[in-house]
N, C-alpha and C. Protein backbone atom coordinates (compact mmCIF):
# COMPACT_ATOMS: atom_id res chain seq x y z
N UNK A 1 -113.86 -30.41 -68.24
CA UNK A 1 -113.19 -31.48 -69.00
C UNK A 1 -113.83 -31.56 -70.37
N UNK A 2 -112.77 -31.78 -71.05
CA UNK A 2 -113.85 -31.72 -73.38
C UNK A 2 -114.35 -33.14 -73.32
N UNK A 3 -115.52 -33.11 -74.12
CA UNK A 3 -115.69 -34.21 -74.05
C UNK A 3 -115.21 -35.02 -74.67
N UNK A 4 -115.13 -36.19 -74.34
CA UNK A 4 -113.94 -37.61 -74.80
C UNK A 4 -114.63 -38.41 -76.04
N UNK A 5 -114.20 -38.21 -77.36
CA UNK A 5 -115.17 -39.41 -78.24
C UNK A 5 -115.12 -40.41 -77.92
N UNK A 6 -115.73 -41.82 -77.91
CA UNK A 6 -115.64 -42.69 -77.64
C UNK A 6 -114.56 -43.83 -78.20
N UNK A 7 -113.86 -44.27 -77.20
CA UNK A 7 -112.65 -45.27 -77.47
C UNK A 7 -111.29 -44.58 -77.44
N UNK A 8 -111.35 -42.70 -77.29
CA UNK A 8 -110.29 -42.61 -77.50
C UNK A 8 -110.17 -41.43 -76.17
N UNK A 9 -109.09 -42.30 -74.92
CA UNK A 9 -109.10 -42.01 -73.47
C UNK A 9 -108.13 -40.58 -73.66
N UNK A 10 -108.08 -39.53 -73.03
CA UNK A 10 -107.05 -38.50 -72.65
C UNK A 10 -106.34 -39.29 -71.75
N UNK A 11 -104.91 -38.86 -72.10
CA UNK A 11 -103.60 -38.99 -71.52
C UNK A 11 -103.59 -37.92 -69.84
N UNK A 12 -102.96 -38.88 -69.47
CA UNK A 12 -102.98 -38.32 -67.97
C UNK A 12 -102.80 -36.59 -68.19
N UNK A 13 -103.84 -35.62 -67.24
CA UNK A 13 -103.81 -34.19 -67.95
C UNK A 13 -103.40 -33.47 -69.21
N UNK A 14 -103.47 -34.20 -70.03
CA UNK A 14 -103.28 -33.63 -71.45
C UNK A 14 -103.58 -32.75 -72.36
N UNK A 15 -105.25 -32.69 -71.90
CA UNK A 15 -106.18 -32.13 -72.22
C UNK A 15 -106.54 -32.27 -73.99
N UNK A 16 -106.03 -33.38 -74.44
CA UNK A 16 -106.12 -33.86 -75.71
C UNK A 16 -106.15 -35.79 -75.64
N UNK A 17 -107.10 -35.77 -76.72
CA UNK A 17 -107.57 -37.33 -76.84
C UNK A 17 -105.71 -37.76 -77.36
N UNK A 18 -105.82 -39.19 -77.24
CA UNK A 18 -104.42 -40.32 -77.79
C UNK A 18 -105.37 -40.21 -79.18
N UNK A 19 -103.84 -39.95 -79.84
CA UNK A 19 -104.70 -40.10 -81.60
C UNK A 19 -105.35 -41.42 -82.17
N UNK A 20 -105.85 -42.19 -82.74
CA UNK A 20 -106.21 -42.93 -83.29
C UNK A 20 -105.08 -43.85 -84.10
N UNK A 21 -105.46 -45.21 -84.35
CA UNK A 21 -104.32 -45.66 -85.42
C UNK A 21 -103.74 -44.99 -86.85
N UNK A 22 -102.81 -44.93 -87.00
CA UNK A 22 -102.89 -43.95 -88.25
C UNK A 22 -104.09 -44.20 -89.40
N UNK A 23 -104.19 -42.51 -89.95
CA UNK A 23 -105.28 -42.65 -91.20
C UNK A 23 -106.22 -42.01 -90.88
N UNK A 24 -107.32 -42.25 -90.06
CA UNK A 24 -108.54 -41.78 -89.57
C UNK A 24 -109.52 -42.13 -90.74
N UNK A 25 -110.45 -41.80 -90.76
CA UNK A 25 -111.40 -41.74 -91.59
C UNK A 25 -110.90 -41.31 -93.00
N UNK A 26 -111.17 -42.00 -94.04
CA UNK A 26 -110.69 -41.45 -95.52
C UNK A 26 -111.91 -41.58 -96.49
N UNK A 27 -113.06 -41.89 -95.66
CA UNK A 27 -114.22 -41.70 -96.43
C UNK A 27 -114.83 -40.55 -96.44
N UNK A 28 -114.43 -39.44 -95.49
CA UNK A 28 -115.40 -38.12 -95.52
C UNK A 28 -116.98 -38.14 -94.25
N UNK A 29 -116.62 -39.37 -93.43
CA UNK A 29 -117.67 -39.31 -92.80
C UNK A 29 -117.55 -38.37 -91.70
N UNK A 30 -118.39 -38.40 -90.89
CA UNK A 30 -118.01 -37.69 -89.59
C UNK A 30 -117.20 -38.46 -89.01
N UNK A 31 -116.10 -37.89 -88.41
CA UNK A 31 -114.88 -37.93 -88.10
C UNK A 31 -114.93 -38.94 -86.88
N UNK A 32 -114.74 -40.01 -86.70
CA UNK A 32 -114.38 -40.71 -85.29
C UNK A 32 -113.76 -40.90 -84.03
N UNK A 33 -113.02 -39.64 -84.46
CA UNK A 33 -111.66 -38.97 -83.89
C UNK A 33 -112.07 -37.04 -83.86
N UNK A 34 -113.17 -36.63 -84.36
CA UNK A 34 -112.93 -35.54 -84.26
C UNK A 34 -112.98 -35.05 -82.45
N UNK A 35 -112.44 -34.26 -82.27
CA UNK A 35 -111.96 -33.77 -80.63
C UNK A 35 -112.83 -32.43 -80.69
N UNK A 36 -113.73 -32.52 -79.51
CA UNK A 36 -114.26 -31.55 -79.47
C UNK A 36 -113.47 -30.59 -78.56
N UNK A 37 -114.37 -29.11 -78.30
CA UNK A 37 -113.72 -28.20 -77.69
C UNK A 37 -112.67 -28.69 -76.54
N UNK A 38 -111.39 -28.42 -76.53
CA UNK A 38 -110.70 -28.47 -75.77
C UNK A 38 -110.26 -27.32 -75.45
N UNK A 39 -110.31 -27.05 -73.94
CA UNK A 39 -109.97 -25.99 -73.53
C UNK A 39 -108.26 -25.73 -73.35
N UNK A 40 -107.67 -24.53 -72.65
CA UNK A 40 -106.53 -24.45 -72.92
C UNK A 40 -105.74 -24.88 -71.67
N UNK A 41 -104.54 -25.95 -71.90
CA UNK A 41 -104.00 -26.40 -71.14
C UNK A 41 -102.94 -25.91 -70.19
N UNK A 42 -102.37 -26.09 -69.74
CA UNK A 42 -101.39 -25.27 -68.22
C UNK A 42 -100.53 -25.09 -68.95
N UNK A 43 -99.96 -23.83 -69.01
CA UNK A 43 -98.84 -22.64 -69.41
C UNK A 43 -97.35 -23.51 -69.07
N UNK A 44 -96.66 -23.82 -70.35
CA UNK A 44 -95.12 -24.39 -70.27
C UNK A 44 -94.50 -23.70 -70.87
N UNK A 45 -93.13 -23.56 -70.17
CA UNK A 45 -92.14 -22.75 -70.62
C UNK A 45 -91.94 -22.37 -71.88
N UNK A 46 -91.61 -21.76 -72.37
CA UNK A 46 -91.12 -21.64 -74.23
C UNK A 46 -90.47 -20.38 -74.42
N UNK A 47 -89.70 -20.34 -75.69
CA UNK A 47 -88.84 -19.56 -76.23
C UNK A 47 -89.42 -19.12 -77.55
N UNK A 48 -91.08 -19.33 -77.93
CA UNK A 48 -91.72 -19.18 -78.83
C UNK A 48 -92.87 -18.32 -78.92
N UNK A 49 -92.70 -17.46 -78.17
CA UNK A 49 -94.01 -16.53 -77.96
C UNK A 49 -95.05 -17.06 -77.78
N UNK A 50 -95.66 -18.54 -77.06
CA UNK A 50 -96.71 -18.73 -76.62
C UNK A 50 -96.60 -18.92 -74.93
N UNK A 51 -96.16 -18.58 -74.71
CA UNK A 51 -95.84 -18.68 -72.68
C UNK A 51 -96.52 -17.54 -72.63
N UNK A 52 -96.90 -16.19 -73.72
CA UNK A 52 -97.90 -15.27 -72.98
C UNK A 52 -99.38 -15.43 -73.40
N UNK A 53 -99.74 -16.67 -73.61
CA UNK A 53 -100.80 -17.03 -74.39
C UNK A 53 -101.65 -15.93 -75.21
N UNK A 54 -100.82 -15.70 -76.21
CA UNK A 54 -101.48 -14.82 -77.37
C UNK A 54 -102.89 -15.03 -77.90
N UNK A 55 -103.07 -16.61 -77.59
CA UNK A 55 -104.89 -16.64 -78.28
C UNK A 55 -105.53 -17.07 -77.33
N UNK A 56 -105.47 -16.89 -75.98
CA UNK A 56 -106.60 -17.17 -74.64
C UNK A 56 -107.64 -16.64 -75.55
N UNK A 57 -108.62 -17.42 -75.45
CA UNK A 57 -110.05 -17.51 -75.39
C UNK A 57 -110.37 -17.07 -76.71
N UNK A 58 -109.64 -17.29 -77.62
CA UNK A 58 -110.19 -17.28 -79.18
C UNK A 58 -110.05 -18.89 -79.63
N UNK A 59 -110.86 -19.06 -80.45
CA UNK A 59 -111.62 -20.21 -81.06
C UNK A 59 -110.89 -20.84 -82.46
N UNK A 60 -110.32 -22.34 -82.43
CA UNK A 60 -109.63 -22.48 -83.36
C UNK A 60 -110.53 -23.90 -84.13
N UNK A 61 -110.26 -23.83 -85.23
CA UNK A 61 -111.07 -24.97 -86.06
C UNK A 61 -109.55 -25.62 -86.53
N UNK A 62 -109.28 -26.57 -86.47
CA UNK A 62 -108.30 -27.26 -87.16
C UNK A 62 -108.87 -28.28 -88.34
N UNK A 63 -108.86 -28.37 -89.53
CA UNK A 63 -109.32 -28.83 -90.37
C UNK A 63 -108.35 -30.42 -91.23
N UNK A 64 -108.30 -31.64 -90.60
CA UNK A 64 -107.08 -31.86 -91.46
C UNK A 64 -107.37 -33.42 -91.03
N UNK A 65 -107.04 -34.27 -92.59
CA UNK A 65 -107.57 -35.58 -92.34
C UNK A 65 -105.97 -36.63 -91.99
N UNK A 66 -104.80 -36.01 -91.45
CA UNK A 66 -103.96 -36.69 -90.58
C UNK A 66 -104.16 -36.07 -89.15
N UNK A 67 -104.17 -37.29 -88.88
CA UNK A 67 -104.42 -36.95 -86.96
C UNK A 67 -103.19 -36.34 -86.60
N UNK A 68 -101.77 -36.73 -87.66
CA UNK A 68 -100.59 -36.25 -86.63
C UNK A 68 -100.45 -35.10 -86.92
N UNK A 69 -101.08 -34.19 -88.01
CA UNK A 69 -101.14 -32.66 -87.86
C UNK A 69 -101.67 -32.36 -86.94
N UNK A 70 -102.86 -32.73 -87.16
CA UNK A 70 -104.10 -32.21 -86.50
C UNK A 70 -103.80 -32.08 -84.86
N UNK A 71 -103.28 -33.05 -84.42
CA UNK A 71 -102.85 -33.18 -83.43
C UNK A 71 -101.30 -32.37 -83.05
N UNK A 72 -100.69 -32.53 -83.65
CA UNK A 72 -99.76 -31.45 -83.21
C UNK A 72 -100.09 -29.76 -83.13
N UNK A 73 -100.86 -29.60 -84.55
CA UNK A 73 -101.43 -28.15 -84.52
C UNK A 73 -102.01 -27.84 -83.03
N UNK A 74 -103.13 -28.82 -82.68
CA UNK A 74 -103.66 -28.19 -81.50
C UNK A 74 -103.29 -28.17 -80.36
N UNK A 75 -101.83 -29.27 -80.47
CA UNK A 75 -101.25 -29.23 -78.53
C UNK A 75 -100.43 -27.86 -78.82
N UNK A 76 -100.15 -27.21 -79.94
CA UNK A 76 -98.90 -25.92 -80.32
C UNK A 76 -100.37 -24.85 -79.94
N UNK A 77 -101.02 -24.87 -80.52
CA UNK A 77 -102.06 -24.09 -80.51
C UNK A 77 -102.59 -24.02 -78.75
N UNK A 78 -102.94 -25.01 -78.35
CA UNK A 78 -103.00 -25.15 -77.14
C UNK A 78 -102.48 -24.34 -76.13
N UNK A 79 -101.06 -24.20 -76.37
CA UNK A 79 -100.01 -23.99 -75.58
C UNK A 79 -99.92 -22.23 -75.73
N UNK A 80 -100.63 -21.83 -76.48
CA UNK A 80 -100.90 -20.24 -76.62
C UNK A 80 -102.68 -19.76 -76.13
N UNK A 81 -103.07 -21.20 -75.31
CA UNK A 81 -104.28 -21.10 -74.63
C UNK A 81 -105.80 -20.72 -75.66
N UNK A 82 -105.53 -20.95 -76.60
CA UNK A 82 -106.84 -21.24 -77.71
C UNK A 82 -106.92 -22.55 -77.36
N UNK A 83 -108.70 -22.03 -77.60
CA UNK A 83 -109.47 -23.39 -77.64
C UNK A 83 -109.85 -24.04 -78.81
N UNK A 84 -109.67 -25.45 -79.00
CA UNK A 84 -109.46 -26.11 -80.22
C UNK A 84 -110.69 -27.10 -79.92
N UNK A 85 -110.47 -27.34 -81.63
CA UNK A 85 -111.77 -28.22 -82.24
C UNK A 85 -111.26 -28.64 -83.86
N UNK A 86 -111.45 -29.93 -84.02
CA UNK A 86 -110.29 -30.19 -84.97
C UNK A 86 -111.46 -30.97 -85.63
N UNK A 87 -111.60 -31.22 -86.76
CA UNK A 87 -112.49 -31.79 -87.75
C UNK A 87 -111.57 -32.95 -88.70
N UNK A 88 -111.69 -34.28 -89.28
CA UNK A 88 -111.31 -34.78 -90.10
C UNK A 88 -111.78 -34.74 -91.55
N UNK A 89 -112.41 -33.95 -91.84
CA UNK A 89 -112.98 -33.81 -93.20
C UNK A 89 -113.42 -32.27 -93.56
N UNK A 90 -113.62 -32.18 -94.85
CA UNK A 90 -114.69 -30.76 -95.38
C UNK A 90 -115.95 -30.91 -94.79
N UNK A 91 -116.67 -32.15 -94.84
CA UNK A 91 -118.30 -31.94 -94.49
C UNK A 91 -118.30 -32.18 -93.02
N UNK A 92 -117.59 -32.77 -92.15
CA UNK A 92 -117.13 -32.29 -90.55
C UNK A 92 -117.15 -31.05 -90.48
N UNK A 93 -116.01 -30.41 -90.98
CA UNK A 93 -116.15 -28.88 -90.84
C UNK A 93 -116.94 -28.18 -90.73
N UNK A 94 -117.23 -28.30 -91.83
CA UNK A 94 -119.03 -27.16 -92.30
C UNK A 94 -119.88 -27.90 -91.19
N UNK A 95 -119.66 -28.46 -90.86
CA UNK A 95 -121.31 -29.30 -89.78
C UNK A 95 -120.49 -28.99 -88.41
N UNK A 96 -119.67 -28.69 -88.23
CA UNK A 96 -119.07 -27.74 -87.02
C UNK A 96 -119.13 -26.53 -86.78
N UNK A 97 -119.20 -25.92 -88.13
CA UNK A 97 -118.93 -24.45 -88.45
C UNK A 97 -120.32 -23.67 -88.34
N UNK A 98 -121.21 -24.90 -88.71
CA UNK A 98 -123.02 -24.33 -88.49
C UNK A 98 -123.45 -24.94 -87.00
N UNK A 99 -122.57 -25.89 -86.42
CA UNK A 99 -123.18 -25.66 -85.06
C UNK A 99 -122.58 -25.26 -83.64
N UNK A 100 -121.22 -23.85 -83.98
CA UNK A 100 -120.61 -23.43 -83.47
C UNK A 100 -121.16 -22.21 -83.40
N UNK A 101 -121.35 -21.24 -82.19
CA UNK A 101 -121.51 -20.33 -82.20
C UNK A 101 -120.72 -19.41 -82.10
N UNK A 102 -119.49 -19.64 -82.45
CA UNK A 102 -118.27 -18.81 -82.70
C UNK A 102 -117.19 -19.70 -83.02
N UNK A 103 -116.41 -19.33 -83.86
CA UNK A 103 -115.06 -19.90 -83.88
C UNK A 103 -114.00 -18.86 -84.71
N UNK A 104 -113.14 -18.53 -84.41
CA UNK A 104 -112.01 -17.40 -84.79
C UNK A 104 -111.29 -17.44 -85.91
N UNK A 105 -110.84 -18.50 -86.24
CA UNK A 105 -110.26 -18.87 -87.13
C UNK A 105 -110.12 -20.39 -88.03
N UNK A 106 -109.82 -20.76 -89.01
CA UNK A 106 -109.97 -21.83 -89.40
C UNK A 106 -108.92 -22.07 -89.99
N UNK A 107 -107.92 -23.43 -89.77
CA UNK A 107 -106.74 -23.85 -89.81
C UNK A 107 -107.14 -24.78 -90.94
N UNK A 108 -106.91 -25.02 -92.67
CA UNK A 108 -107.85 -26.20 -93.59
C UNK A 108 -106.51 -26.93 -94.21
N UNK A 109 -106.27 -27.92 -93.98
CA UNK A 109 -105.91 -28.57 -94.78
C UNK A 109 -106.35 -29.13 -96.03
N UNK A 110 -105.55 -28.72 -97.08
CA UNK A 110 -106.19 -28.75 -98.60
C UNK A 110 -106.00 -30.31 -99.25
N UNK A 111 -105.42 -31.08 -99.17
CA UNK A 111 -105.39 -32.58 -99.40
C UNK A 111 -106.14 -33.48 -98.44
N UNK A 112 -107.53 -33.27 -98.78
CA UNK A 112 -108.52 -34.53 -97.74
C UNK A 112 -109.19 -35.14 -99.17
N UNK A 113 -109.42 -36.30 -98.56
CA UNK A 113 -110.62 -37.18 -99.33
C UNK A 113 -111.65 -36.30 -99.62
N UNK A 114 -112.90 -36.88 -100.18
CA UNK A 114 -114.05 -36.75 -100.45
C UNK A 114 -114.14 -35.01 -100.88
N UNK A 115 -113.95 -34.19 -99.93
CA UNK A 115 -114.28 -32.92 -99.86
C UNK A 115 -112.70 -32.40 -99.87
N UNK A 116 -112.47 -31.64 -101.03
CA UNK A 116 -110.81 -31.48 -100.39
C UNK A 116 -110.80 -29.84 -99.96
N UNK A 117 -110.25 -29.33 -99.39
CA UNK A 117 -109.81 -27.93 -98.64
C UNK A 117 -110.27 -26.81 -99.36
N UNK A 118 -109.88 -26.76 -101.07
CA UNK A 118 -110.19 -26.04 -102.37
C UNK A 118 -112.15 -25.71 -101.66
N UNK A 119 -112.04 -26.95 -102.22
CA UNK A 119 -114.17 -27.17 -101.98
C UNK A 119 -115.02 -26.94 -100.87
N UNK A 120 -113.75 -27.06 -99.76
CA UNK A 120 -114.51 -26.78 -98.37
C UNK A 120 -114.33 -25.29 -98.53
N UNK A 121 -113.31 -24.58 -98.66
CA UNK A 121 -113.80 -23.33 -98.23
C UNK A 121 -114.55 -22.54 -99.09
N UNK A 122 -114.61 -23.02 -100.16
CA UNK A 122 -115.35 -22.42 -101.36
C UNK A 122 -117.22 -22.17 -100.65
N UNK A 123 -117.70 -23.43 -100.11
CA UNK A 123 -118.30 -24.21 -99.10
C UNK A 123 -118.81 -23.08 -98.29
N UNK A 124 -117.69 -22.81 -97.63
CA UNK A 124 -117.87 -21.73 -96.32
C UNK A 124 -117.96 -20.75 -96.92
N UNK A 125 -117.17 -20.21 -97.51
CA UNK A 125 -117.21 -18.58 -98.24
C UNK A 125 -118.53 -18.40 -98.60
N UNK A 126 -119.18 -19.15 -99.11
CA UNK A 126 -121.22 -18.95 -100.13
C UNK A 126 -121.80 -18.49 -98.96
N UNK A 127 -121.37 -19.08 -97.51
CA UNK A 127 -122.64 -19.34 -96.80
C UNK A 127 -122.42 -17.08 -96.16
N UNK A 128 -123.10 -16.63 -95.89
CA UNK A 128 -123.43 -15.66 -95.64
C UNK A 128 -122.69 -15.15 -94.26
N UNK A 129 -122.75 -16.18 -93.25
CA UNK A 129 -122.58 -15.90 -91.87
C UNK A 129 -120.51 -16.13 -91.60
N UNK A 130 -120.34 -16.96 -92.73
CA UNK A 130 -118.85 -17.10 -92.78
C UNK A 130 -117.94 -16.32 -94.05
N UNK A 131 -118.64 -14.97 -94.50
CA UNK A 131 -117.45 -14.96 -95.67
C UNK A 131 -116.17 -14.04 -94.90
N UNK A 132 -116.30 -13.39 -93.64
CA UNK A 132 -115.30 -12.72 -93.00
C UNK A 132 -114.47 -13.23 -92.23
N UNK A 133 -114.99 -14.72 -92.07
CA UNK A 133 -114.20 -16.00 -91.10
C UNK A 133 -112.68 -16.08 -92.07
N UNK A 134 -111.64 -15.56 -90.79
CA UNK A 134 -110.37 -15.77 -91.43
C UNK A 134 -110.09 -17.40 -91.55
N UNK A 135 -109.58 -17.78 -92.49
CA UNK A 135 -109.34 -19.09 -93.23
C UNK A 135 -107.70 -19.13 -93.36
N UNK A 136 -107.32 -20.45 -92.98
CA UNK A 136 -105.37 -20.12 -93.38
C UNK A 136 -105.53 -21.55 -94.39
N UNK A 137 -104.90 -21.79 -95.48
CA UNK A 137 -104.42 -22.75 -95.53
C UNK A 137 -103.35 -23.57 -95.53
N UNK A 138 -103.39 -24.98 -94.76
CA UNK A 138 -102.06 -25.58 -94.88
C UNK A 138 -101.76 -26.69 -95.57
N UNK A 139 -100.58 -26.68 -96.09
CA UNK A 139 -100.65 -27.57 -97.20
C UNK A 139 -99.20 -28.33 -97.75
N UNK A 140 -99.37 -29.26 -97.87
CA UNK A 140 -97.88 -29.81 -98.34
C UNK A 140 -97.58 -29.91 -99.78
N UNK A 141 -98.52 -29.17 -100.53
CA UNK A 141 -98.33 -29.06 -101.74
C UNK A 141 -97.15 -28.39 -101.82
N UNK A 142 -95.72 -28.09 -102.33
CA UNK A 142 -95.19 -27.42 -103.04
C UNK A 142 -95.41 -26.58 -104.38
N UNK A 143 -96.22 -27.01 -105.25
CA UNK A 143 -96.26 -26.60 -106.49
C UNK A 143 -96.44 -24.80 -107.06
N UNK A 144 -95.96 -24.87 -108.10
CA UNK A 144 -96.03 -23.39 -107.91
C UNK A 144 -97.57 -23.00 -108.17
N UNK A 145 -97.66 -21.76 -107.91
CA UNK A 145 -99.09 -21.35 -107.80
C UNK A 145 -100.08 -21.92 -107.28
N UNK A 146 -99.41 -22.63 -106.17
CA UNK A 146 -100.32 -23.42 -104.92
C UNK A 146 -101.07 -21.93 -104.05
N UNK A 147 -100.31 -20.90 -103.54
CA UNK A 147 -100.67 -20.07 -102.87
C UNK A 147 -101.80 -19.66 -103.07
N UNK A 148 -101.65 -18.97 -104.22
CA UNK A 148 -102.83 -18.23 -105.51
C UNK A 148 -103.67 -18.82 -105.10
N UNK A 149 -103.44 -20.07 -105.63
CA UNK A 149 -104.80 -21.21 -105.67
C UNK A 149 -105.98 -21.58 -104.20
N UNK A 150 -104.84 -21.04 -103.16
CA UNK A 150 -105.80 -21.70 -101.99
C UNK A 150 -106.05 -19.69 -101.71
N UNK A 151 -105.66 -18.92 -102.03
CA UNK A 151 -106.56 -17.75 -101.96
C UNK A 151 -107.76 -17.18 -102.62
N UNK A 152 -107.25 -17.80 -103.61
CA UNK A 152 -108.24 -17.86 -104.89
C UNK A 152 -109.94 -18.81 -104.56
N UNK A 153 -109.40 -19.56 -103.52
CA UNK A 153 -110.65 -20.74 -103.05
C UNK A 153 -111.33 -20.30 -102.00
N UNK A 154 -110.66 -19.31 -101.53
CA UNK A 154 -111.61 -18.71 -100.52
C UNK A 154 -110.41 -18.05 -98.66
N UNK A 155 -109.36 -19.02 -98.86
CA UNK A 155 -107.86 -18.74 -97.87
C UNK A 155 -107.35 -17.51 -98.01
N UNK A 156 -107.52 -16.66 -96.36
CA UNK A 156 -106.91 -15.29 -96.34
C UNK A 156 -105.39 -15.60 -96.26
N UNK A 157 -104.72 -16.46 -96.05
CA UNK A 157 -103.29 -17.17 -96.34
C UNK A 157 -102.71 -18.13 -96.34
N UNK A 158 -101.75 -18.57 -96.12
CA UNK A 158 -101.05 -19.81 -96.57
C UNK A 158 -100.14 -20.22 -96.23
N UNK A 159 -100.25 -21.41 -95.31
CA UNK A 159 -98.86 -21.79 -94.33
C UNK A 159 -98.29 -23.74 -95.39
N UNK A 160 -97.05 -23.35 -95.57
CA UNK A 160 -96.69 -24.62 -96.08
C UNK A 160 -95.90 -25.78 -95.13
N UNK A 161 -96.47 -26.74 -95.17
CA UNK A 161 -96.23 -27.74 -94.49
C UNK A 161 -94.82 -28.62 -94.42
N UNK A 162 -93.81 -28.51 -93.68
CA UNK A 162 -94.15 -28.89 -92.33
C UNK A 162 -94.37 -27.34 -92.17
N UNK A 163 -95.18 -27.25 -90.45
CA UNK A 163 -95.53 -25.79 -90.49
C UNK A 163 -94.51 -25.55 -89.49
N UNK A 164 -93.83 -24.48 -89.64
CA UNK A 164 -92.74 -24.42 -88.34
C UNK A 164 -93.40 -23.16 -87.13
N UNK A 165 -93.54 -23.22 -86.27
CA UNK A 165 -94.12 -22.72 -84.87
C UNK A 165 -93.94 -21.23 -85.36
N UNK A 166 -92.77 -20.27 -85.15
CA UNK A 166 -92.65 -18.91 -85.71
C UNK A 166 -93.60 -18.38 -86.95
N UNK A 167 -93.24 -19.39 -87.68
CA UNK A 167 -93.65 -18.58 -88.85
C UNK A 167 -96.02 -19.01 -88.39
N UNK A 168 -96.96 -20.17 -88.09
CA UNK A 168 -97.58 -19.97 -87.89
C UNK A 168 -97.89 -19.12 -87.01
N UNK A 169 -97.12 -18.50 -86.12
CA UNK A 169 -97.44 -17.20 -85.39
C UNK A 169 -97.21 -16.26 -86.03
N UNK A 170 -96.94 -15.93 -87.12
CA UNK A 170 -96.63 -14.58 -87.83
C UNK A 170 -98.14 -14.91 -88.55
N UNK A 171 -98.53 -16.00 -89.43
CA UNK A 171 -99.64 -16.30 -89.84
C UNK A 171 -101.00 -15.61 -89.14
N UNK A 172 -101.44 -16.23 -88.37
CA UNK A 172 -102.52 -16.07 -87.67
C UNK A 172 -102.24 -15.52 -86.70
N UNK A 173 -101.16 -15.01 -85.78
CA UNK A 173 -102.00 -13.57 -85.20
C UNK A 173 -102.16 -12.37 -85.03
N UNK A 174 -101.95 -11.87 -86.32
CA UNK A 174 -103.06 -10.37 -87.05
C UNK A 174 -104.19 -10.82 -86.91
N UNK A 175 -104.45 -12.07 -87.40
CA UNK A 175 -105.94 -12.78 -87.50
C UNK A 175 -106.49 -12.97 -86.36
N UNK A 176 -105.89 -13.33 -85.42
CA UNK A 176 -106.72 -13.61 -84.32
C UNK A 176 -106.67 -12.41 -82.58
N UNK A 177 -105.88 -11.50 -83.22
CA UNK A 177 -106.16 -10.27 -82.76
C UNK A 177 -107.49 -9.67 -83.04
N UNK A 178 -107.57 -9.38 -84.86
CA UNK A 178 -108.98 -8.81 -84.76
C UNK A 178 -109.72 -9.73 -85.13
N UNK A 179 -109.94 -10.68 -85.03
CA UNK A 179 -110.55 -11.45 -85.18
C UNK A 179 -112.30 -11.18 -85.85
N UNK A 180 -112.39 -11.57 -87.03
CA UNK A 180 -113.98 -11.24 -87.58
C UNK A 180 -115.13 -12.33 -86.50
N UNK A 181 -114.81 -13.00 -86.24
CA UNK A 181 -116.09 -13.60 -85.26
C UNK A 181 -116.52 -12.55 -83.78
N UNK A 182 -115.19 -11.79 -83.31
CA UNK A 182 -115.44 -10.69 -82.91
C UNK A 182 -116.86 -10.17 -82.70
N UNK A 183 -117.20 -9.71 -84.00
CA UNK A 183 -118.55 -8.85 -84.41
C UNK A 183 -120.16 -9.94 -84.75
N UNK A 184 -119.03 -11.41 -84.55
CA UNK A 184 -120.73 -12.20 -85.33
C UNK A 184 -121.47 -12.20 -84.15
């Protein structure tokens, strides 16, 4: 069973906490809501290429200061049997990312408070042990030369928000096939 943060109960077998009131944290603290490892939940039907669970037992970081992404990312993610770990901030992240001993991929949302997505992965990229850690970013920016910009920050690609199920499976899994944590 993952462990449960406090105040916020799992739904009858869910294998995911009830989100929080909207918002979460917008100060950048450690997350009050962040969900630790959750393992992967019982196999449901689909017409989406995750009924053959493509990411059993690879490691997902979800990065994103709305719970209702965050939370949708990881019951979709879930449902292709990766194990999730979802952060509400940049300095959550990185303080996940140094006391994880593996994680596969990293899902960042680029519009957070304090630390925004740009800065976090910039963040991760310096540190030595993460510059091969595949990074996606997601983002509801439209603007042009948004893409550039979150590759340019340190993002091996770029999913625009809303994220639709197909196309994040075309995203991440080349990535989480060969996955660079693989070799750490």
């Amino acid at each position: 069973m993952p462990h449960e943060p406090e105040g916020l109960p799992h739904p009858q077998g869910s294998g995911l906490p009830t989100p929080p009131s909207a918002g979460g944290p917008a100060d950048g603290s450690d997350a009050r809501w962040a969900i630790e490892w959750a393992g992967p939940t019982a196999a449901r039907p689909s017409a989406n290429g995750l009924d053959s669970h493509p990411f059993e037992g690879k490691a997902v970081l979800v990065v994103d200061d709305d719970f209702r992404n965050a939370f949708a990312l990881s019951a979709l993610l879930q449902r292709g049997r990766a194990e999730i770990a979802v952060a509400a901030s940049g300095i959550a992240a990185i303080q996940m990312l140094e006391q994880r001993p593996r994680v596969d991929i990293v899902l960042m949302d680029i519009m957070m408070p304090v630390m925004d997505g740009y800065e976090t992965m910039r963040v991760i990229r310096a540190k030595e042990r993460f510059a091969a850690l595949p990074m996606i970013a997601v983002t509801g920016k439209d603007a042009q030369g948004e893409r550039q910009r979150c590759l340019d920050a340190g993002a091996n690609d770029y999913l625009a928000k809303p994220v639709v199920t197909a196309q994040l499976l075309l995203v991440i899994g080349p990535w989480l096939t060969n996955s660079a944590s693989d070799s750490q």
